[in-house]
PDB file of N, CA and C in Angstrom:
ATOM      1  N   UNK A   1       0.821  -1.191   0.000  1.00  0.00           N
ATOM      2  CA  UNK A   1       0.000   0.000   0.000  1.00  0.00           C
ATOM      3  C   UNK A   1       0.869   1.260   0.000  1.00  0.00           C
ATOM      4  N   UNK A   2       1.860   1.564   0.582  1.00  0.00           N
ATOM      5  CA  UNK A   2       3.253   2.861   0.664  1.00  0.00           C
ATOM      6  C   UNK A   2       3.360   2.716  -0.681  1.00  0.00           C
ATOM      7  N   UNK A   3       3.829   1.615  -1.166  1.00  0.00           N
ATOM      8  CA  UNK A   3       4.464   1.612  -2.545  1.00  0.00           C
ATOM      9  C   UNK A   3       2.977   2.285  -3.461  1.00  0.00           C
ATOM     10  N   UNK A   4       1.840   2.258  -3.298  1.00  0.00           N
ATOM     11  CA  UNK A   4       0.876   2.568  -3.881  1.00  0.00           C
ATOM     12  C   UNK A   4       0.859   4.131  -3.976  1.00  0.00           C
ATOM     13  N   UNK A   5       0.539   4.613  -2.360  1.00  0.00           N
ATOM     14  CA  UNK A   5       0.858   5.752  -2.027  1.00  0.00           C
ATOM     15  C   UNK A   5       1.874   6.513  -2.991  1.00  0.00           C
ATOM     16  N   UNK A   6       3.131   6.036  -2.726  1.00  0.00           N
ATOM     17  CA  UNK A   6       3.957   7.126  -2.962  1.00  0.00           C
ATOM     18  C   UNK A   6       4.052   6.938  -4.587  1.00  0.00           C
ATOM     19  N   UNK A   7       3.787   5.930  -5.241  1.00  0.00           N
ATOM     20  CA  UNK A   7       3.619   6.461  -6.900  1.00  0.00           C
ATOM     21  C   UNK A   7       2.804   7.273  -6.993  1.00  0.00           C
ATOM     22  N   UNK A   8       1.395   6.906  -6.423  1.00  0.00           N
ATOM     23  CA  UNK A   8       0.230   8.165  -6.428  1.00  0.00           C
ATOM     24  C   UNK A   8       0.591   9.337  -6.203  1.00  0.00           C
ATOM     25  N   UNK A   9       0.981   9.632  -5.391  1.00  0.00           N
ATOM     26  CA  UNK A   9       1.272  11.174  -5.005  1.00  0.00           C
ATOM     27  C   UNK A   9       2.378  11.522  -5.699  1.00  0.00           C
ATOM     28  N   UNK A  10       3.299  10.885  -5.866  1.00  0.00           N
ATOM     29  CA  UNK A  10       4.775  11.594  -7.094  1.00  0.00           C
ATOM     30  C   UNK A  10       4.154  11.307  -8.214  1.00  0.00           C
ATOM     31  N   UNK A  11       2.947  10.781  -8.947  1.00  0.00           N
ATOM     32  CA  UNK A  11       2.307  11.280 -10.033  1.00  0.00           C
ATOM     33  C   UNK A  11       0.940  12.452  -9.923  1.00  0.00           C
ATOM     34  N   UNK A  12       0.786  13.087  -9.050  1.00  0.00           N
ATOM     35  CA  UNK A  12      -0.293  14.229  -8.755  1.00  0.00           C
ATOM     36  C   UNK A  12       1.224  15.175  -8.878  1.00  0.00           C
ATOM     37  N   UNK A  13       1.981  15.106  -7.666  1.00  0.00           N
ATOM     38  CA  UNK A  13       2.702  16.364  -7.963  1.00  0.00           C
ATOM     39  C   UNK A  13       3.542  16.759  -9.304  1.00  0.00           C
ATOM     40  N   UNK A  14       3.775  15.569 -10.563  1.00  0.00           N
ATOM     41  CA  UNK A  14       3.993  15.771 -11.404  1.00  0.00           C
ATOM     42  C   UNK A  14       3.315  16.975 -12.263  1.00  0.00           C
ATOM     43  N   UNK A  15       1.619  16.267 -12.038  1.00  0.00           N
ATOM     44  CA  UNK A  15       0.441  17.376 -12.585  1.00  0.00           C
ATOM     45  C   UNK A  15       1.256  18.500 -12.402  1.00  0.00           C
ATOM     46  N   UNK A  16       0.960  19.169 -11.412  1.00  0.00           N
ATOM     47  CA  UNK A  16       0.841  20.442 -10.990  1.00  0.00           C
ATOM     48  C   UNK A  16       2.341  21.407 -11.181  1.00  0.00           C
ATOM     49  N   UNK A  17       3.072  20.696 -12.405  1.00  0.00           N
ATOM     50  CA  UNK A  17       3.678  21.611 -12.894  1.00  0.00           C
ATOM     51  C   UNK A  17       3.499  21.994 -13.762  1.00  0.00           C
ATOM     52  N   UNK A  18       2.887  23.385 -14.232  1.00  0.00           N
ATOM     53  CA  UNK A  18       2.636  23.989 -15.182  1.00  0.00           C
ATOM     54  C   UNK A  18       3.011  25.863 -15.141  1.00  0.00           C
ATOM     55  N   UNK A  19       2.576  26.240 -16.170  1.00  0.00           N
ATOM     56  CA  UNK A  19       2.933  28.167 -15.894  1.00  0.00           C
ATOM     57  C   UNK A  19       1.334  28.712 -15.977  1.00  0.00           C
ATOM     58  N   UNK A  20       0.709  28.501 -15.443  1.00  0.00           N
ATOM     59  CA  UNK A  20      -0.999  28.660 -15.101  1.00  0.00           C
ATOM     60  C   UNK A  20      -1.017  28.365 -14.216  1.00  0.00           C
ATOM     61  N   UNK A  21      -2.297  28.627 -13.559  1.00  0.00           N
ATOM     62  CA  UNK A  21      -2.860  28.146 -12.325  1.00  0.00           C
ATOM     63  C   UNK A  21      -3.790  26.818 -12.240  1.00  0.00           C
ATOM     64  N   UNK A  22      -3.734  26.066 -11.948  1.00  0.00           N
ATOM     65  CA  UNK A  22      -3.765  24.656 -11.731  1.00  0.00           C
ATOM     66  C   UNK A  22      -5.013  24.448 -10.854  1.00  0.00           C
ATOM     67  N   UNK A  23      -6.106  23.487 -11.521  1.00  0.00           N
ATOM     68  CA  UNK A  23      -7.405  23.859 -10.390  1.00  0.00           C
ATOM     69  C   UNK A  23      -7.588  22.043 -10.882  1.00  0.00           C
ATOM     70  N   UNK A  24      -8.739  21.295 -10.193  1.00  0.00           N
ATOM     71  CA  UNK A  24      -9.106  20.155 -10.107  1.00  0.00           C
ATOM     72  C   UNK A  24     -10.388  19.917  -9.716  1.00  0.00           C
ATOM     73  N   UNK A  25     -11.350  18.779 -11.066  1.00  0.00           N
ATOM     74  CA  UNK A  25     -12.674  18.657 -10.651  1.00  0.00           C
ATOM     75  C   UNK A  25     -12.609  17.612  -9.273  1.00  0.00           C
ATOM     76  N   UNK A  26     -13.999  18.567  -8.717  1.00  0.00           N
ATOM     77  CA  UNK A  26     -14.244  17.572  -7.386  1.00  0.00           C
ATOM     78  C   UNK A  26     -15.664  17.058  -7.423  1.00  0.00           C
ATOM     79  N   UNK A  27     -15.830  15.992  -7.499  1.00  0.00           N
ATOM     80  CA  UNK A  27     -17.185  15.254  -7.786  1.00  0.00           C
ATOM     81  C   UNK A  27     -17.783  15.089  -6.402  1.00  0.00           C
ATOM     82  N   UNK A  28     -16.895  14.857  -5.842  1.00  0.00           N
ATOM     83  CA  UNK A  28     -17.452  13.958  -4.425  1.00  0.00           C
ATOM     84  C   UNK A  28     -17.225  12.465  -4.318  1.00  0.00           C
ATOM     85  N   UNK A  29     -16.798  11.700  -5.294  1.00  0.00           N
ATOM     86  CA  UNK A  29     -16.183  10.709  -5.354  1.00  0.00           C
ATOM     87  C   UNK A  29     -14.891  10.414  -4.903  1.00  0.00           C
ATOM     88  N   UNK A  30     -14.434   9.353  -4.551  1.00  0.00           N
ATOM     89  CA  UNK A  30     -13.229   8.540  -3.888  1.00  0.00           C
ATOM     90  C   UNK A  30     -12.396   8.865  -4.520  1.00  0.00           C
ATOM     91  N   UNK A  31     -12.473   9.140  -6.074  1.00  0.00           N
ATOM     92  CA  UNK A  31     -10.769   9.134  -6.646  1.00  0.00           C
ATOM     93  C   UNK A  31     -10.706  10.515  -6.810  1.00  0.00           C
ATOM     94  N   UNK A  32     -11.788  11.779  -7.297  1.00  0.00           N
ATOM     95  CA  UNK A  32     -10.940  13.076  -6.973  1.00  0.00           C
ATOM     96  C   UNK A  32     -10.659  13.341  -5.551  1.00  0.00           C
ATOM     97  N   UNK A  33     -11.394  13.238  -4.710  1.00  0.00           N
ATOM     98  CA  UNK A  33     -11.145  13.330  -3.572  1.00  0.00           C
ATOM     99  C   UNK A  33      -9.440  13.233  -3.314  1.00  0.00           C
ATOM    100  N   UNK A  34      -9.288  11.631  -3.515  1.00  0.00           N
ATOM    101  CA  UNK A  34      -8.085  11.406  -3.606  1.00  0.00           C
ATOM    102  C   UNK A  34      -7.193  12.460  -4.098  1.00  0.00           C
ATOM    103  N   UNK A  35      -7.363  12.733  -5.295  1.00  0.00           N
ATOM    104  CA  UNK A  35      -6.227  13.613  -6.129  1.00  0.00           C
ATOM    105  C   UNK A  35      -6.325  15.010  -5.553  1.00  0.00           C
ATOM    106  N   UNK A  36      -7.373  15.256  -5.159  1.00  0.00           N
ATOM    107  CA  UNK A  36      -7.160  16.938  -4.589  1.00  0.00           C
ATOM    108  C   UNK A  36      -6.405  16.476  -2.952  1.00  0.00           C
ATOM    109  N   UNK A  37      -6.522  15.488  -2.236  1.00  0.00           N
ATOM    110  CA  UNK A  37      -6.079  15.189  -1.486  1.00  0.00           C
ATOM    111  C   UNK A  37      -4.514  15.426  -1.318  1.00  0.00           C
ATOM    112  N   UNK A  38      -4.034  14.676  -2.746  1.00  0.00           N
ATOM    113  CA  UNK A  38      -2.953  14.137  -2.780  1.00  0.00           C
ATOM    114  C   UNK A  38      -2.289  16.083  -3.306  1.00  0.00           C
ATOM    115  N   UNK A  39      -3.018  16.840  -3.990  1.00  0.00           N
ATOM    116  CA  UNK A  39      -2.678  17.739  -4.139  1.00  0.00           C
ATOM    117  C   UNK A  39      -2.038  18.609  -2.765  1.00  0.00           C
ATOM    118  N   UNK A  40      -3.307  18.760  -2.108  1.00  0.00           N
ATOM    119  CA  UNK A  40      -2.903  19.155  -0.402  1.00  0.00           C
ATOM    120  C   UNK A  40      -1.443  18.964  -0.037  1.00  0.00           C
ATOM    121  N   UNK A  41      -1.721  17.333   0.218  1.00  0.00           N
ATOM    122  CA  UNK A  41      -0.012  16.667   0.792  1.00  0.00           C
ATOM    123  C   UNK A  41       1.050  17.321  -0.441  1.00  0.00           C
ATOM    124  N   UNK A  42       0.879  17.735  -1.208  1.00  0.00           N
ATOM    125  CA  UNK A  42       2.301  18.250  -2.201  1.00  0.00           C
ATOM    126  C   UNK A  42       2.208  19.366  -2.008  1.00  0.00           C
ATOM    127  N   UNK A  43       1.954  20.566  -0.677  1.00  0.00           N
ATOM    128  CA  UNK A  43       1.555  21.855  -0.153  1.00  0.00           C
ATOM    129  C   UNK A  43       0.952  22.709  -1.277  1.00  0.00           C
ATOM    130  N   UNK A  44       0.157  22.208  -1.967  1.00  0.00           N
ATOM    131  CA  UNK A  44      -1.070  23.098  -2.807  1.00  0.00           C
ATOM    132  C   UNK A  44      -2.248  23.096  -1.922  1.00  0.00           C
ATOM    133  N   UNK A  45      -2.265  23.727  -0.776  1.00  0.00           N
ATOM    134  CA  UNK A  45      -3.846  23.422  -0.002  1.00  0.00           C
ATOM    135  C   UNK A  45      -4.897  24.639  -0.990  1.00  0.00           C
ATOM    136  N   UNK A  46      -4.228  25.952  -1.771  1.00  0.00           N
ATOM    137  CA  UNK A  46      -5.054  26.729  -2.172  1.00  0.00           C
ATOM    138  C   UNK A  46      -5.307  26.008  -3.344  1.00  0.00           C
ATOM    139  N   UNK A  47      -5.456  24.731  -3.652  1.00  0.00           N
ATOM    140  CA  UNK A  47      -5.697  24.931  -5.318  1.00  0.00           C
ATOM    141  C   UNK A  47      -7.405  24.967  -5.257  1.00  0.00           C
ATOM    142  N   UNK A  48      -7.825  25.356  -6.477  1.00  0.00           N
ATOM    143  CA  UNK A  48      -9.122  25.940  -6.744  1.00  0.00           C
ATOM    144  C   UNK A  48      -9.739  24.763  -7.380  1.00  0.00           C
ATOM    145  N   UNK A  49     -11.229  23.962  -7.214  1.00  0.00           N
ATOM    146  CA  UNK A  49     -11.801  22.955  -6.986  1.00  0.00           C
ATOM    147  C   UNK A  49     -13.190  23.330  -7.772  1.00  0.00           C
ATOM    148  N   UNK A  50     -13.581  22.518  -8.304  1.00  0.00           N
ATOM    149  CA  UNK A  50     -15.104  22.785  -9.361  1.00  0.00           C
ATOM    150  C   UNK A  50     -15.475  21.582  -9.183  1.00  0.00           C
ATOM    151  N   UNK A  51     -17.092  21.663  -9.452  1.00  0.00           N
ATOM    152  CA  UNK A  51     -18.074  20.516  -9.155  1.00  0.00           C
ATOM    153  C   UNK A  51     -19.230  20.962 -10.395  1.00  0.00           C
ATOM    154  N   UNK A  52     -19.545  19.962 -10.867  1.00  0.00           N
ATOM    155  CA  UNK A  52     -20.116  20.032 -11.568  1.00  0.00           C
ATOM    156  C   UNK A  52     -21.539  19.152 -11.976  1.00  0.00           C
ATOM    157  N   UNK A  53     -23.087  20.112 -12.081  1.00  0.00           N
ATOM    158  CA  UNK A  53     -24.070  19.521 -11.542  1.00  0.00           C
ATOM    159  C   UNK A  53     -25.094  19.258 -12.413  1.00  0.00           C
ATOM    160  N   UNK A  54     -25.323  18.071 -12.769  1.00  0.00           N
ATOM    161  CA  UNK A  54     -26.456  18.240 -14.036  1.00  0.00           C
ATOM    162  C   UNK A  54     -27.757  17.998 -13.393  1.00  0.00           C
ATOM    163  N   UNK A  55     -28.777  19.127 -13.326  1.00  0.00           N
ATOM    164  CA  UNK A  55     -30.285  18.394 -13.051  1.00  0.00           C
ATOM    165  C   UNK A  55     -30.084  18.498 -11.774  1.00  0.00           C
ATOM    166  N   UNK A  56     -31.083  17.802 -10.776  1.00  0.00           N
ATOM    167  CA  UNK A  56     -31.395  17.170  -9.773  1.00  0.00           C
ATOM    168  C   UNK A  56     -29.744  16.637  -9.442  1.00  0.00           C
ATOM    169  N   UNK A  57     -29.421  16.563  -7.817  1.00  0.00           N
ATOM    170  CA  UNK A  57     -28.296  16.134  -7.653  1.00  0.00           C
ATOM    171  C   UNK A  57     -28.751  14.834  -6.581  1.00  0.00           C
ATOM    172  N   UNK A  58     -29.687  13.535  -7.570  1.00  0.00           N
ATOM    173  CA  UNK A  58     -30.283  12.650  -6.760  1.00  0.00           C
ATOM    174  C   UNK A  58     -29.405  11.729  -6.300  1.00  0.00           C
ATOM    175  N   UNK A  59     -27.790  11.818  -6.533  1.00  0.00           N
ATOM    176  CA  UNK A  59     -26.689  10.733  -5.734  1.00  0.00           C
ATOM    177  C   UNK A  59     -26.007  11.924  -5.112  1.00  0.00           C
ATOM    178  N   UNK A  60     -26.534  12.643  -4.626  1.00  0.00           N
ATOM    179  CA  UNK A  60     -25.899  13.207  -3.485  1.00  0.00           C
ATOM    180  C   UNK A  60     -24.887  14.102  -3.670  1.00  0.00           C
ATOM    181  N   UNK A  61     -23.955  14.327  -4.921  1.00  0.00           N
ATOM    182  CA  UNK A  61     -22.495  14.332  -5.331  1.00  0.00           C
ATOM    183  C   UNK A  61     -21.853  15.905  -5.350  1.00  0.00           C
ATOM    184  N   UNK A  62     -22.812  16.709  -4.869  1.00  0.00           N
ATOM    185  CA  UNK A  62     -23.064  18.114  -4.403  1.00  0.00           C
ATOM    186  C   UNK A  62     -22.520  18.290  -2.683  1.00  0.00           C
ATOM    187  N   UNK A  63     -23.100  17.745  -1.915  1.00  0.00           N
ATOM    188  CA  UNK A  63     -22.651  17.121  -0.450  1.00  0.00           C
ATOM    189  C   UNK A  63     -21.735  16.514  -0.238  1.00  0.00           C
ATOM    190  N   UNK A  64     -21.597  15.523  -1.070  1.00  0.00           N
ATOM    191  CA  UNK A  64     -20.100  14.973  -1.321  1.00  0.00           C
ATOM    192  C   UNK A  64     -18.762  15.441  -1.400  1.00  0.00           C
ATOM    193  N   UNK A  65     -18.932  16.398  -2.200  1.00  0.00           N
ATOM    194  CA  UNK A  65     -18.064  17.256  -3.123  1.00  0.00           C
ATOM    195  C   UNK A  65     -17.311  18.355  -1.947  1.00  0.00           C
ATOM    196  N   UNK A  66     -19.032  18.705  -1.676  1.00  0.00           N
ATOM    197  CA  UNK A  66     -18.694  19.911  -0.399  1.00  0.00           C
ATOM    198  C   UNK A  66     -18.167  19.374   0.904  1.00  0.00           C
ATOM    199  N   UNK A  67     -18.529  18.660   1.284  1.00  0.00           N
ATOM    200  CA  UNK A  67     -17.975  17.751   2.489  1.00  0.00           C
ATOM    201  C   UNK A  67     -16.377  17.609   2.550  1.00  0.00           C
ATOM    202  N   UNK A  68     -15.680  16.955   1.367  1.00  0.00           N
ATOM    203  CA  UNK A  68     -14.592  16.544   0.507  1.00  0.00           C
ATOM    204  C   UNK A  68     -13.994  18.073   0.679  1.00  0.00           C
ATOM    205  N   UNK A  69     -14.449  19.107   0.445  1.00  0.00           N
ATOM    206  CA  UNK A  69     -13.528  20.620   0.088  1.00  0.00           C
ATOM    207  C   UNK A  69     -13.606  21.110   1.054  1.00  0.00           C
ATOM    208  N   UNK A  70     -14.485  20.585   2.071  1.00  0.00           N
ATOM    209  CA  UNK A  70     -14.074  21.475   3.235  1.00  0.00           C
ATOM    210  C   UNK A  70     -13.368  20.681   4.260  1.00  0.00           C
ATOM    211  N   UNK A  71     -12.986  19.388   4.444  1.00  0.00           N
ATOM    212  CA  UNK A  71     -11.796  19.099   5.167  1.00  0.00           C
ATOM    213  C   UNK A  71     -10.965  18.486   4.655  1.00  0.00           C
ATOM    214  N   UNK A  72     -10.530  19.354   3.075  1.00  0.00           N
ATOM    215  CA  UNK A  72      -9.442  18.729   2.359  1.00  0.00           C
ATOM    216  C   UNK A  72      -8.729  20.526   2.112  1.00  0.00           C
ATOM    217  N   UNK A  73      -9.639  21.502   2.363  1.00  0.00           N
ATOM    218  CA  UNK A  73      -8.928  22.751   1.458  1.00  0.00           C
ATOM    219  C   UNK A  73      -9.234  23.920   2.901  1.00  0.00           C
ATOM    220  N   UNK A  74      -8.392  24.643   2.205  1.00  0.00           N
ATOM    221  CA  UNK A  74      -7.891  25.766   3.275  1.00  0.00           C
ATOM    222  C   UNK A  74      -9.576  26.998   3.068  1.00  0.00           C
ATOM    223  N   UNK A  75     -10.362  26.940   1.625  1.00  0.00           N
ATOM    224  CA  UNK A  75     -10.997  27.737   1.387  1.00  0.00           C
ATOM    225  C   UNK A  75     -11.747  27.115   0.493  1.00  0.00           C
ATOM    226  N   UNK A  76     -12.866  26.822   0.326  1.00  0.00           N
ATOM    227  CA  UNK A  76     -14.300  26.699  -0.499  1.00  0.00           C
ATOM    228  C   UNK A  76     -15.056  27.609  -1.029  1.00  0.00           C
ATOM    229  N   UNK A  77     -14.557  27.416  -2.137  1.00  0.00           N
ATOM    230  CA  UNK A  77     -16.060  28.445  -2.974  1.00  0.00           C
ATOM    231  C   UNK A  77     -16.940  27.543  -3.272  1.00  0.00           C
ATOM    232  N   UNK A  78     -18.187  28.184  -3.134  1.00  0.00           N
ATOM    233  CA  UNK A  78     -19.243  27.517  -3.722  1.00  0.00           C
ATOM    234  C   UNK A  78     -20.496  28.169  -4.630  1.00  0.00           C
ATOM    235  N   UNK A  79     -20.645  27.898  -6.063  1.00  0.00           N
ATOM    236  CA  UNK A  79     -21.182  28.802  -7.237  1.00  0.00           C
ATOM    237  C   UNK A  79     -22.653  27.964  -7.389  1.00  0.00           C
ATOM    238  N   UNK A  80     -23.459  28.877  -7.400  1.00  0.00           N
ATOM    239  CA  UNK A  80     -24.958  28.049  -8.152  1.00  0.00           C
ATOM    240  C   UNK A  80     -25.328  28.920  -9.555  1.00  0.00           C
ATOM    241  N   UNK A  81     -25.638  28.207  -9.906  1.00  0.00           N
ATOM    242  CA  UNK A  81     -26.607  28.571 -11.042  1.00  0.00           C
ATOM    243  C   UNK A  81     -27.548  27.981 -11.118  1.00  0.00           C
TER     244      UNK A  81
END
C-alpha cells in the first residue's frame, strides 16, 4: 500500500507543474477526492476545486463534493446557477 501511495502522489505532484494556475474537478467521489487530497499533501492546499451539476443532484455528489472541500482545502467556494 506505501508503494501505492507514494507512486500516487509523485504522479499528482507531477500534474501540478505547469505556468498557469492549476485547479481540479471535485465530484465527491473517492478518486478526486483522492487527487485533490494528494494535491494538499504536495503543499497546494489553495488549489481551486469545481463541481459540476447536471439536473437534480439525486446521488448526493453536491454534499459529497462539499464535504470533501471542506476538510481537504484551506478555502471553499461555492457557485450556483
Amino acid at each position: 500500500m506505501e508503494a501505492f501511495r507514494d507512486l500516487f502522489e509523485e504522479t499528482v505532484r507531477a500534474q501540478l507543474v505547469a505556468d498557469v494556475p492549476v485547479a481540479a474537478a471535485l465530484s465527491g467521489g473517492i478518486d478526486s477526492a483522492a487527487v485533490v487530497a494528494g494535491i494538499v499533501r504536495a503543499g497546494r492546499p489553495d488549489i481551486r476545486t469545481y463541481t459540476v451539476l447536471f439536473g437534480e443532484d439525486a446521488t448526493g455528489d453536491a454534499q459529497h463534493a462539499r464535504l470533501a472541500a471542506e476538510a481537504l482545502l484551506e478555502e471553499s467556494l461555492r457557485a450556483c446557477g
